[in-house]
N, C-alpha and C. Protein backbone atom coordinates (compact mmCIF):
# COMPACT_ATOMS: atom_id res chain seq x y z
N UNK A 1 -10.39 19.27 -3.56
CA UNK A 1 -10.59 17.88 -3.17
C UNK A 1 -10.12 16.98 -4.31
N UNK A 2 -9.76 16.00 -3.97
CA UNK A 2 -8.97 15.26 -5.05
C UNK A 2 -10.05 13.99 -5.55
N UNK A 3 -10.32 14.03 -6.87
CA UNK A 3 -11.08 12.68 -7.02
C UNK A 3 -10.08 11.39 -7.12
N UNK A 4 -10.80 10.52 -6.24
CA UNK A 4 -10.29 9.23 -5.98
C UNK A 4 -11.18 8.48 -6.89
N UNK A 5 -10.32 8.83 -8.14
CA UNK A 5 -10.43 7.54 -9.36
C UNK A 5 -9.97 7.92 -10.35
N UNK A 6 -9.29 7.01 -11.08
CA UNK A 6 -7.96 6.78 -12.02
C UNK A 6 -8.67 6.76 -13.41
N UNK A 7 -8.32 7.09 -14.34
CA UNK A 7 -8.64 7.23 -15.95
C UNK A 7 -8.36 5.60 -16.22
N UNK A 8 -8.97 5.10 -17.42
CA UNK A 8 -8.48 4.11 -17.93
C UNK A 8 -6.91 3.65 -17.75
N UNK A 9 -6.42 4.73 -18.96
CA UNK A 9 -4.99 4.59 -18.80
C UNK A 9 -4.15 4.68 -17.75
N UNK A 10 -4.68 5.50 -16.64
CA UNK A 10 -3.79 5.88 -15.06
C UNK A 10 -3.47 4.27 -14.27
N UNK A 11 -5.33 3.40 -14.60
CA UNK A 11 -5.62 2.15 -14.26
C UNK A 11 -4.34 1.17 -14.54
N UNK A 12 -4.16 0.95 -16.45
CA UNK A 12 -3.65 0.39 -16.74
C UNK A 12 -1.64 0.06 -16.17
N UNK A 13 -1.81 1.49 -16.21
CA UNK A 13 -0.41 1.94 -15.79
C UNK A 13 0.27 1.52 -14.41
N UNK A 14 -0.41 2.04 -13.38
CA UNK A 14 -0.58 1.62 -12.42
C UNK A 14 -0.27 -0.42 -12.22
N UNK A 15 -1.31 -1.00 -12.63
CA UNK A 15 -1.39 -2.47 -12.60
C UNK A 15 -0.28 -3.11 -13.20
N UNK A 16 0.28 -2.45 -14.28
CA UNK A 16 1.58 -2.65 -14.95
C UNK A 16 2.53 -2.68 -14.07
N UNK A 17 2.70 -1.38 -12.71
CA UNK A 17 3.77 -1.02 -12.31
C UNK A 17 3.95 -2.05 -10.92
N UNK A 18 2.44 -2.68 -10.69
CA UNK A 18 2.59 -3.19 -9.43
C UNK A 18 2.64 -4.63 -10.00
N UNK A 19 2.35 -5.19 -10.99
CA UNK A 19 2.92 -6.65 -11.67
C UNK A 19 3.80 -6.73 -11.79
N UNK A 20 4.84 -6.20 -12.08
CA UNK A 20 5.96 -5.58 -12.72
C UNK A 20 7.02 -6.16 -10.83
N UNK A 21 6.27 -5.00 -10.07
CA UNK A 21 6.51 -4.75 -8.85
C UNK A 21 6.87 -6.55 -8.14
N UNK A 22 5.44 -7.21 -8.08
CA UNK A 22 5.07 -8.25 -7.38
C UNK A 22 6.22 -9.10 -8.00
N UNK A 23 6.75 -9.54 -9.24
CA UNK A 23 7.20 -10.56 -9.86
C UNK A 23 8.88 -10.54 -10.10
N UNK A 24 8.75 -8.89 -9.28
CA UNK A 24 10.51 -8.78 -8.83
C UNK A 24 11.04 -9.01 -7.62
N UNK A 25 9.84 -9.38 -7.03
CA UNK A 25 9.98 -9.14 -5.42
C UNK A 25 9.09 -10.92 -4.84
N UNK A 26 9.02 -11.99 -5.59
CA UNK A 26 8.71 -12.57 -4.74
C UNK A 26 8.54 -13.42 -3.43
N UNK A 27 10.23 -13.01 -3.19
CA UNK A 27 10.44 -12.93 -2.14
C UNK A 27 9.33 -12.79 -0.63
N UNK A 28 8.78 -11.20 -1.10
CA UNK A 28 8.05 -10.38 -0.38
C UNK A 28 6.82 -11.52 0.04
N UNK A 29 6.16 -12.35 -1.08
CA UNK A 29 4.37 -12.92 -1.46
C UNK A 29 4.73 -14.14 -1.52
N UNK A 30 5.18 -14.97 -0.72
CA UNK A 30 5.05 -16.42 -1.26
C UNK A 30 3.95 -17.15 -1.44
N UNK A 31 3.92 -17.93 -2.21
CA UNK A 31 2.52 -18.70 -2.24
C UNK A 31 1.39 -17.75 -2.84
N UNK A 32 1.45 -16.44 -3.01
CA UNK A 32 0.08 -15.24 -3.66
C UNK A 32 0.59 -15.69 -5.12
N UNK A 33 -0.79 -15.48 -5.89
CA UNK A 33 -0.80 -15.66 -7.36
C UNK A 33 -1.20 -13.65 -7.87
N UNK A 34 -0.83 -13.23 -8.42
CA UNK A 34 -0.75 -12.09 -8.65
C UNK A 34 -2.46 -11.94 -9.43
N UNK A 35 -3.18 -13.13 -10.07
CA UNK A 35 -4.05 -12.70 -10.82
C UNK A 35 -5.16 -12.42 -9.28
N UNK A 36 -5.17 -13.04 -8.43
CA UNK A 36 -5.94 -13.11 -7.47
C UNK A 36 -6.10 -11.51 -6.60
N UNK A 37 -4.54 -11.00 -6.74
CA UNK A 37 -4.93 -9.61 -6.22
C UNK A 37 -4.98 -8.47 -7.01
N UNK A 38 -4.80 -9.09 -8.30
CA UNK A 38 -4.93 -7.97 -9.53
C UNK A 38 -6.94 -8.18 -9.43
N UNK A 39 -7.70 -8.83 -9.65
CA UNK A 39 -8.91 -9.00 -9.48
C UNK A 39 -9.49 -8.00 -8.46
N UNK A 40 -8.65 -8.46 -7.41
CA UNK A 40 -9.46 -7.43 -5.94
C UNK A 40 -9.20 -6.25 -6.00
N UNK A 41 -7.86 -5.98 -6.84
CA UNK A 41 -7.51 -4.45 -7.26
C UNK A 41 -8.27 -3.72 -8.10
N UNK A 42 -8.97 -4.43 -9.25
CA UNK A 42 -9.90 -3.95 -9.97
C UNK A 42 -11.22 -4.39 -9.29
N UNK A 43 -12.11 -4.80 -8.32
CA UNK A 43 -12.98 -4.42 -7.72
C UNK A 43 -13.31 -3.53 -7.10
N UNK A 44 -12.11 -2.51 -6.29
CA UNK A 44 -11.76 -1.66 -5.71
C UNK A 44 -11.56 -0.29 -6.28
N UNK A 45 -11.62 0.29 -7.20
CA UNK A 45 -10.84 1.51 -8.23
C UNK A 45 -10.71 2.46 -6.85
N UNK A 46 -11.03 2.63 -5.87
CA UNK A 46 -10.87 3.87 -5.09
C UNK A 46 -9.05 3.18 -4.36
N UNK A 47 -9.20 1.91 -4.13
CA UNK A 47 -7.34 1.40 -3.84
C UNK A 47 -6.86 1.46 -4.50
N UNK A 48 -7.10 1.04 -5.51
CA UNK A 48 -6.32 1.56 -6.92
C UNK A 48 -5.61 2.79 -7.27
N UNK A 49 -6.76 3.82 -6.65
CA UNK A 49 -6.19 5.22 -6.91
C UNK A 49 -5.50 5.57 -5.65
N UNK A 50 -5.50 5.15 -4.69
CA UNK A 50 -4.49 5.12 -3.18
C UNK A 50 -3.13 4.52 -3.63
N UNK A 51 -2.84 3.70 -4.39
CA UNK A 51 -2.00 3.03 -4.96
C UNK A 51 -1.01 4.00 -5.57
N UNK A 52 -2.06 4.30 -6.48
CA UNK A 52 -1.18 5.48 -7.49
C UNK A 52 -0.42 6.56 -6.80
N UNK A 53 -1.39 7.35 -5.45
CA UNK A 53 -1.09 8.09 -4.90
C UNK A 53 0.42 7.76 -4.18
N UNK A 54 0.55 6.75 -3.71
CA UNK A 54 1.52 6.46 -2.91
C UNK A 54 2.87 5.66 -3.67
N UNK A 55 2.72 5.79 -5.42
CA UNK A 55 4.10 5.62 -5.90
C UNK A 55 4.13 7.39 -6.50
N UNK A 56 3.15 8.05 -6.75
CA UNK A 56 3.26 9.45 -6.97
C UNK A 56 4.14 9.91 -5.63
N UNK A 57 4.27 9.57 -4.47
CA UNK A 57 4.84 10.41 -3.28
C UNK A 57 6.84 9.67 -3.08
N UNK A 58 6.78 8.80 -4.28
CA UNK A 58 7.71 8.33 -4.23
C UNK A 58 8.04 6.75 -3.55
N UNK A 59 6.84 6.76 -3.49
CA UNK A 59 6.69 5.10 -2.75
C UNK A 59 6.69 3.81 -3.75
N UNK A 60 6.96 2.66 -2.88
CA UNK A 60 6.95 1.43 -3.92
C UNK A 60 6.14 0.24 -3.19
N UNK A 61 4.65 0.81 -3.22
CA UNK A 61 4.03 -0.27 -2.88
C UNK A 61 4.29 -1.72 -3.44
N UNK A 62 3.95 -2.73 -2.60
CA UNK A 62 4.05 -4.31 -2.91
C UNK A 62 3.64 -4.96 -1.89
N UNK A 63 2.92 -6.12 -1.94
CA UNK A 63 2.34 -7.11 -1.01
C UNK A 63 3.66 -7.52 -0.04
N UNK A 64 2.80 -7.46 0.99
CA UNK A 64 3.76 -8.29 1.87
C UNK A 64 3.01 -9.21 3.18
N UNK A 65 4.04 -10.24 2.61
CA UNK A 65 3.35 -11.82 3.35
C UNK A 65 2.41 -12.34 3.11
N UNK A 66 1.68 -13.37 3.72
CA UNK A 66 0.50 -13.73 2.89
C UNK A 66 -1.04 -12.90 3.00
N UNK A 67 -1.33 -11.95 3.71
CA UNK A 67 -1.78 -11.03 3.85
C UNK A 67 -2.35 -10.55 2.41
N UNK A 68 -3.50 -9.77 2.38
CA UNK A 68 -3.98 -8.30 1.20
C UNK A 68 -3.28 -7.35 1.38
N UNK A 69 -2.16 -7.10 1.96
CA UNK A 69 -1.77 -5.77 2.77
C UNK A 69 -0.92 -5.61 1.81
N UNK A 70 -0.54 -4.38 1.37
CA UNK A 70 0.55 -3.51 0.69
C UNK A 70 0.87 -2.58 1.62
N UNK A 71 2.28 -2.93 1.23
CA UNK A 71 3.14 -1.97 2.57
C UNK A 71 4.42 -0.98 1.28
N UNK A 72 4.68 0.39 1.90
CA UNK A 72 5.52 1.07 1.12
C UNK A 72 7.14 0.03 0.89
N UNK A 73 7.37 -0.34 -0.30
CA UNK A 73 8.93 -0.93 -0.30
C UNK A 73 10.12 -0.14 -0.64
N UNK A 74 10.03 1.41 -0.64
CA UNK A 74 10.75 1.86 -1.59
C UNK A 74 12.13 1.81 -0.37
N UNK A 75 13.52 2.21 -0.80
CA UNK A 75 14.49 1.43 -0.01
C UNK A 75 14.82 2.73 1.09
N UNK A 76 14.48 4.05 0.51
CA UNK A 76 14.71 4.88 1.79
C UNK A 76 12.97 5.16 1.93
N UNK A 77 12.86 6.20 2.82
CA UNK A 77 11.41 6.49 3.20
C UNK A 77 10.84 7.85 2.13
N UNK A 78 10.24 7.24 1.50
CA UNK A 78 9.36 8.43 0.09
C UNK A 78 9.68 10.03 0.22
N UNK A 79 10.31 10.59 -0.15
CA UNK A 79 10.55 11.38 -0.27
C UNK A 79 9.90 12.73 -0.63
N UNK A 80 8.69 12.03 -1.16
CA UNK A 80 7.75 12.83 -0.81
C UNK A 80 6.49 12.97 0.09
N UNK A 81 7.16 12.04 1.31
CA UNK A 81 6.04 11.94 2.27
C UNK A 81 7.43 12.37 3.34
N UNK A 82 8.23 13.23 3.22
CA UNK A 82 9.26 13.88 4.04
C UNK A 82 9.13 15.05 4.69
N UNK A 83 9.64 15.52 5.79
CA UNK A 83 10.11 16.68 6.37
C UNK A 83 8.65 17.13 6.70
N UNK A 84 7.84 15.93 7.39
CA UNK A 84 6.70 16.57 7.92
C UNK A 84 6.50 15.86 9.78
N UNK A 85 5.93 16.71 9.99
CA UNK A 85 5.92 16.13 12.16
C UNK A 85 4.57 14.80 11.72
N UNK A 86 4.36 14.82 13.23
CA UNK A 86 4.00 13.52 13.38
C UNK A 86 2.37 13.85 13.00
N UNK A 87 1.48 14.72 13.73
CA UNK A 87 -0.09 14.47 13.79
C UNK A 87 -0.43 16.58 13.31
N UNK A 88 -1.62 16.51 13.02
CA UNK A 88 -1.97 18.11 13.11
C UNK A 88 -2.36 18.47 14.16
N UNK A 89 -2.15 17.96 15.38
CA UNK A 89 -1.78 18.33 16.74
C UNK A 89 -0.75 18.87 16.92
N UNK A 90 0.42 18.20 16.48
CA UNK A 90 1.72 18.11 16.87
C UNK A 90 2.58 19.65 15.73
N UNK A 91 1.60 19.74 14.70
CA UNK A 91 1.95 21.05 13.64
C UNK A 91 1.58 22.41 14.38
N UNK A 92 0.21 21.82 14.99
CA UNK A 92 -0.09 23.39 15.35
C UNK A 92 0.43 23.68 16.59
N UNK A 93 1.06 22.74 17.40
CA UNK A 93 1.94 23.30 18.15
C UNK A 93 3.52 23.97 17.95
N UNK A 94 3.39 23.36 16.75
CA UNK A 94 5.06 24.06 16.59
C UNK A 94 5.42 25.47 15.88
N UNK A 95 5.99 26.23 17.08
CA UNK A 95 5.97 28.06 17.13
C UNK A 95 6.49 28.28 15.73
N UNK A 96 7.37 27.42 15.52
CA UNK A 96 8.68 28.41 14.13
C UNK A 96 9.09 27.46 13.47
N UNK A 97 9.49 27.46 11.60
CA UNK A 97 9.71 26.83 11.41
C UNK A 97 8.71 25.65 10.89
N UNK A 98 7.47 25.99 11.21
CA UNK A 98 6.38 24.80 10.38
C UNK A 98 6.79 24.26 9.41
N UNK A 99 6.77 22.85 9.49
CA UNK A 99 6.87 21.96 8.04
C UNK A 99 5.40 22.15 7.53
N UNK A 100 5.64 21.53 6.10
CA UNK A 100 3.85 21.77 5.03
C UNK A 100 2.94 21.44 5.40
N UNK A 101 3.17 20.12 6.52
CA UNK A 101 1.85 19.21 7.18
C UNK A 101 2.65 18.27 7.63
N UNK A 102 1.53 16.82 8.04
CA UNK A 102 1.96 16.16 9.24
C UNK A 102 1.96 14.51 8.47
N UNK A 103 2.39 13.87 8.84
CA UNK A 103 2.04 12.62 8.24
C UNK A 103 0.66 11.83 8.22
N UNK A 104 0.20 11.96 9.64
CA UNK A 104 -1.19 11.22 9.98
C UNK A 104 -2.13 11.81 8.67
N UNK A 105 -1.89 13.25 9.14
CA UNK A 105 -2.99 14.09 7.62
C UNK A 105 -2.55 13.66 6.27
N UNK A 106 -1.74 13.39 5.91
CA UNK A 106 -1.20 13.11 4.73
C UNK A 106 -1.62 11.59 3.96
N UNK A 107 -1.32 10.80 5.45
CA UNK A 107 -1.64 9.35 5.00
C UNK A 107 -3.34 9.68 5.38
N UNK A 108 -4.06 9.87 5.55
CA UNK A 108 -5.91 10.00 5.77
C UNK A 108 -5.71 10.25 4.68
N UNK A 109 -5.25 11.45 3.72
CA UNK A 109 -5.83 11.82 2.60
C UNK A 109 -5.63 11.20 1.32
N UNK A 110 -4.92 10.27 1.26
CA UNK A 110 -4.76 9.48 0.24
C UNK A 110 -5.57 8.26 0.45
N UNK A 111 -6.21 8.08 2.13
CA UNK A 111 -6.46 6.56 2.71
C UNK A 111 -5.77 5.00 3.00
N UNK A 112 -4.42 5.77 3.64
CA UNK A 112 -3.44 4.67 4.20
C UNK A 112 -3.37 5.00 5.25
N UNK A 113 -2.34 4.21 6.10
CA UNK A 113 -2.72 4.29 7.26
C UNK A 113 -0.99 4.26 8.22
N UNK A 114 -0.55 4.67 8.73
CA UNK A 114 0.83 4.70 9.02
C UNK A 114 1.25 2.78 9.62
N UNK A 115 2.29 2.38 9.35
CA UNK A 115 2.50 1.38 10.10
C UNK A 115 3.02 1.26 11.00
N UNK A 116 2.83 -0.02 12.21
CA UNK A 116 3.14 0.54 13.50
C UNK A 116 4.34 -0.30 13.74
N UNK A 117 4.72 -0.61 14.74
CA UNK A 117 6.28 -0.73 15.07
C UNK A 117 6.40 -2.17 14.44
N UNK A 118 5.27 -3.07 15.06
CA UNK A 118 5.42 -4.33 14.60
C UNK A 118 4.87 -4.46 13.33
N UNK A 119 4.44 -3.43 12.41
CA UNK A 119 4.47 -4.03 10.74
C UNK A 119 5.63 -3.32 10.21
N UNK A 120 6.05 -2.44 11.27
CA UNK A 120 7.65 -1.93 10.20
C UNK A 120 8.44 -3.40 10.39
N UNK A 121 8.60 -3.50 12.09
CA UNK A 121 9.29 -5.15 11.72
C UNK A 121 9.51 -5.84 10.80
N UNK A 122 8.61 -6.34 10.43
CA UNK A 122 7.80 -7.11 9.31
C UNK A 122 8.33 -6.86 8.37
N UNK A 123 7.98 -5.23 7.82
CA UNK A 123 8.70 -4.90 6.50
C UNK A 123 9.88 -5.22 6.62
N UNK A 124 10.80 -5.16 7.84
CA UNK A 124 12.23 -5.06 7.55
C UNK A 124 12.61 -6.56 7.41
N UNK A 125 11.79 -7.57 7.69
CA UNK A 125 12.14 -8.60 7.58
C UNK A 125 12.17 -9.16 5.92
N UNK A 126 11.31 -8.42 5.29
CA UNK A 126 11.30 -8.67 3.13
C UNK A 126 12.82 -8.52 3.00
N UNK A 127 13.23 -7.17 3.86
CA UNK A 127 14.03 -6.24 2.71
C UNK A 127 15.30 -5.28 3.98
N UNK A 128 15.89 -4.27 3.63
CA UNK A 128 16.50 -3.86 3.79
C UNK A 128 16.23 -2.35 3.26
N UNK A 129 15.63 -1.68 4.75
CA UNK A 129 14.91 0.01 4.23
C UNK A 129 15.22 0.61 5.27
N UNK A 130 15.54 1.94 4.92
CA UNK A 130 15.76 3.23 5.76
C UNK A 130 17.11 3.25 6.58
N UNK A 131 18.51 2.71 5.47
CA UNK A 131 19.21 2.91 6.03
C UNK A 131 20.23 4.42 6.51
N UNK A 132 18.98 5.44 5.36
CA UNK A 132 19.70 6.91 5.50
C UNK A 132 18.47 7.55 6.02
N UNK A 133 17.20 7.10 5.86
CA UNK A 133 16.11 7.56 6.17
C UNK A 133 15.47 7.06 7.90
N UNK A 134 14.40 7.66 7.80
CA UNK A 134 13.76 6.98 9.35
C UNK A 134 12.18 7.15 9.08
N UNK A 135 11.53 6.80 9.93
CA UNK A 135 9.94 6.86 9.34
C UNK A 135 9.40 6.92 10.49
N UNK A 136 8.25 7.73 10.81
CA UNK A 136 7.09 7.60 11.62
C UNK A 136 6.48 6.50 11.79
N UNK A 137 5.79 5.78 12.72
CA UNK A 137 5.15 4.95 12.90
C UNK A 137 3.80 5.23 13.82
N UNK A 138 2.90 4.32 13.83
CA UNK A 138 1.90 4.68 14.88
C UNK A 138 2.42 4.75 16.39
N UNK A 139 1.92 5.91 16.83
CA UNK A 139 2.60 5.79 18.22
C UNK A 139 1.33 5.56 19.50
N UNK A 140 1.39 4.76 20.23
CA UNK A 140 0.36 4.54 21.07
C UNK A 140 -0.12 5.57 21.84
N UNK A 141 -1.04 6.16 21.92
CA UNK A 141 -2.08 7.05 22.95
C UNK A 141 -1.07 7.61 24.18
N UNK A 142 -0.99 6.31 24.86
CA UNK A 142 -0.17 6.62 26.06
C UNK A 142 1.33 7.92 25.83
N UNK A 143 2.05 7.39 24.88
CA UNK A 143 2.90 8.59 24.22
C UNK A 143 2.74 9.53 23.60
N UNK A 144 1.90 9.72 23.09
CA UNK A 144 1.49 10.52 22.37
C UNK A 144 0.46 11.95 22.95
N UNK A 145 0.00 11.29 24.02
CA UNK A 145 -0.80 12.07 24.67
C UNK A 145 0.48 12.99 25.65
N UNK A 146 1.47 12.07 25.64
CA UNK A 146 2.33 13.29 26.75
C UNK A 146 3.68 13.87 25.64
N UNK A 147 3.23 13.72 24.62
CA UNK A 147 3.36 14.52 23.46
C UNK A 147 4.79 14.48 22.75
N UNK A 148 5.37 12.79 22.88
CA UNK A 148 6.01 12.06 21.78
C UNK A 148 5.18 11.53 20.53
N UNK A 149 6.36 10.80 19.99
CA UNK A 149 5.95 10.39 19.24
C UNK A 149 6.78 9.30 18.62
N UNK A 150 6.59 7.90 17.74
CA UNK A 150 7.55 7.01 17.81
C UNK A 150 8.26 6.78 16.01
N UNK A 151 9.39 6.90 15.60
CA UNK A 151 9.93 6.38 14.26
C UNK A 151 10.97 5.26 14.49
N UNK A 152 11.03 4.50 13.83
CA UNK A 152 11.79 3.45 13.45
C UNK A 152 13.11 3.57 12.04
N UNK A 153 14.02 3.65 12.16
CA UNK A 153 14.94 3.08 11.37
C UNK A 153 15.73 1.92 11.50
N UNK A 154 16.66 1.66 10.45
CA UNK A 154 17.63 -0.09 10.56
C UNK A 154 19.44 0.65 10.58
N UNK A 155 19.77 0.73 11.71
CA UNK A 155 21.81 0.82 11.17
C UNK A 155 21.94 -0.21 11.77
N UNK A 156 23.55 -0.68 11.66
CA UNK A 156 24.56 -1.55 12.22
C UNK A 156 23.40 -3.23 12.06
N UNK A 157 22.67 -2.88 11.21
CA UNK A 157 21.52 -4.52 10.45
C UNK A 157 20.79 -4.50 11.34
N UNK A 158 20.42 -3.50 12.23
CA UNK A 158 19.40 -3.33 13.36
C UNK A 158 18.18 -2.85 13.28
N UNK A 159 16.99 -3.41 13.44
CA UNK A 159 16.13 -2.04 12.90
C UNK A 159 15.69 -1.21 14.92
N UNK A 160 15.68 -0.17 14.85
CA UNK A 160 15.74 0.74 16.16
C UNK A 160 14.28 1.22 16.25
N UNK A 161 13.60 1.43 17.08
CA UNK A 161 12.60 2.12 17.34
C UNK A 161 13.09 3.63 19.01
N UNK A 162 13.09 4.63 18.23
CA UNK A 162 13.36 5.94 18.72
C UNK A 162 12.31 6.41 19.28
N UNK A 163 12.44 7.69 19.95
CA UNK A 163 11.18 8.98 20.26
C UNK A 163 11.64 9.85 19.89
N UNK A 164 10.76 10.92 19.47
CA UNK A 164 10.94 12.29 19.29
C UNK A 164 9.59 13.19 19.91
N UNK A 165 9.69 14.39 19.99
CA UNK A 165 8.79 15.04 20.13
C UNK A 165 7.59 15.03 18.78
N UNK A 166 6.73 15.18 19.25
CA UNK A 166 5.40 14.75 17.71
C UNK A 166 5.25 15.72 17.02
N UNK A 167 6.38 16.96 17.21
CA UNK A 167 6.51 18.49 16.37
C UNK A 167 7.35 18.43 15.51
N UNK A 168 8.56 16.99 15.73
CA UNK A 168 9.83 17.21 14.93
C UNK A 168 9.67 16.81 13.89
N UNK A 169 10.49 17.62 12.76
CA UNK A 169 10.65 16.82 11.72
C UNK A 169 11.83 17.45 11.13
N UNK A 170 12.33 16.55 10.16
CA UNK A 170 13.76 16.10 9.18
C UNK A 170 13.99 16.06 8.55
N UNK A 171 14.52 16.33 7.52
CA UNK A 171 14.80 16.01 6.15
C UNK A 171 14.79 14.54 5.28
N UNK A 172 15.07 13.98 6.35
CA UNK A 172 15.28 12.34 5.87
C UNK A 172 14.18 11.62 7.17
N UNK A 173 13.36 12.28 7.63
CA UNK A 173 12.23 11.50 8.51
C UNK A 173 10.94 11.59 7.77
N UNK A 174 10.23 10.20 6.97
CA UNK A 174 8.95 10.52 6.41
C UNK A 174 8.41 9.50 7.27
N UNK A 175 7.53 8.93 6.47
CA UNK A 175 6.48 7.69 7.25
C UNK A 175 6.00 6.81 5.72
N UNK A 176 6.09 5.08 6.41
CA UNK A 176 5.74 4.20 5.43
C UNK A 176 4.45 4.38 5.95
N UNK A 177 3.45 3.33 5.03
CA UNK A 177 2.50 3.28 5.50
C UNK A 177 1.98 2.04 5.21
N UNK A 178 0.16 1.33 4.78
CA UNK A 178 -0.11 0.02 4.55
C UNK A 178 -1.70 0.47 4.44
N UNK A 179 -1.64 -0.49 3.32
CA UNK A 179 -3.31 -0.56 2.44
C UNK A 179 -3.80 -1.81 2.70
N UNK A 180 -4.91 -2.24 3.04
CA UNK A 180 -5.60 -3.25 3.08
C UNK A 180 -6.17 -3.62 2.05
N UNK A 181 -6.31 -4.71 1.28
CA UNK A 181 -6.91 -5.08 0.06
C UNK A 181 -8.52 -6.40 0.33
């Protein structure tokens, strides 16, 4: 089991990387003052350490919009949240070939949460992501139950929302995700 909480220094590091983060990108936060969510970040040490987790997987968390929300920015989809299916439903159905795990399990265990079609939107509206990559998203009940599942990527300046089966997975298919602050 992993303890969810950061050493002094992990703290410091961390807050460095997402100041650092916020003040290259303000684009992303208009109108947010960085001391205001650095505060709520240190009220929190268990987001904090969700934080960490999710630039450890290759991610580049950063606020987006006027929102508490941190959404993954990194420009393809984390690379180490790759080459996994959609739910641990969708793993233990698949005969041959198992990937390591699933995304849904992956994002619970750090405590994020996948984003759904209309906050990938969103993201794509900051920035410009997943033009070699593609990402999982939340897929509604209704699909999912007859055992799709939904990812989003951007070609030709488009961003696309696809199906796949909720078993598949890719080399270049991970999943963003989003923290509430």
């Amino acid at each position: 089991m992993l303890e969810n909480k950061l050493s002094a220094t992990e703290t410091i590091n961390i807050l460095t990387i997402l100041k650092d983060r916020f003040f290259n990108h303000l684009e992303r936060h208009p109108n947010m003052e960085w001391e205001a969510i650095e505060a709520k970040l240190k009220e929190q040490p268990t987001k904090l350490w969700t934080l960490n987790e999710m630039e450890k997987t290759g991610g580049e968390p950063d606020v987006i919009g006027a929102a508490n929300v941190f959404m993954d920015c990194a420009v393809e989809s984390p690379k180490g949240r790759r080459s996994v299916c959609y739910d641990r439903s969708a793993l233990a159905t698949r005969k041959k070939n198992k990937p390591q795990n699933d995304a849904q399990t992956l994002a619970a265990a750090i405590g994020i949460e996948l984003l759904t079609e209309e906050e990938y939107r969103l993201l794509q509206s900051y920035g410009t992501f997943d033009l070699k990559s593609s990402s999982w998203v939340q897929t509604p009940d209704s699909i999912r139950t007859l055992g799709g599942a939904l990812f989003c990527d951007r070609r030709y300046d488009t961003v696309f929302t696809y199906h796949n089966g909720a078993e598949a997975y890719y080399g270049a298919r991970g999943f963003r995700e989003k923290l509430k602050i």
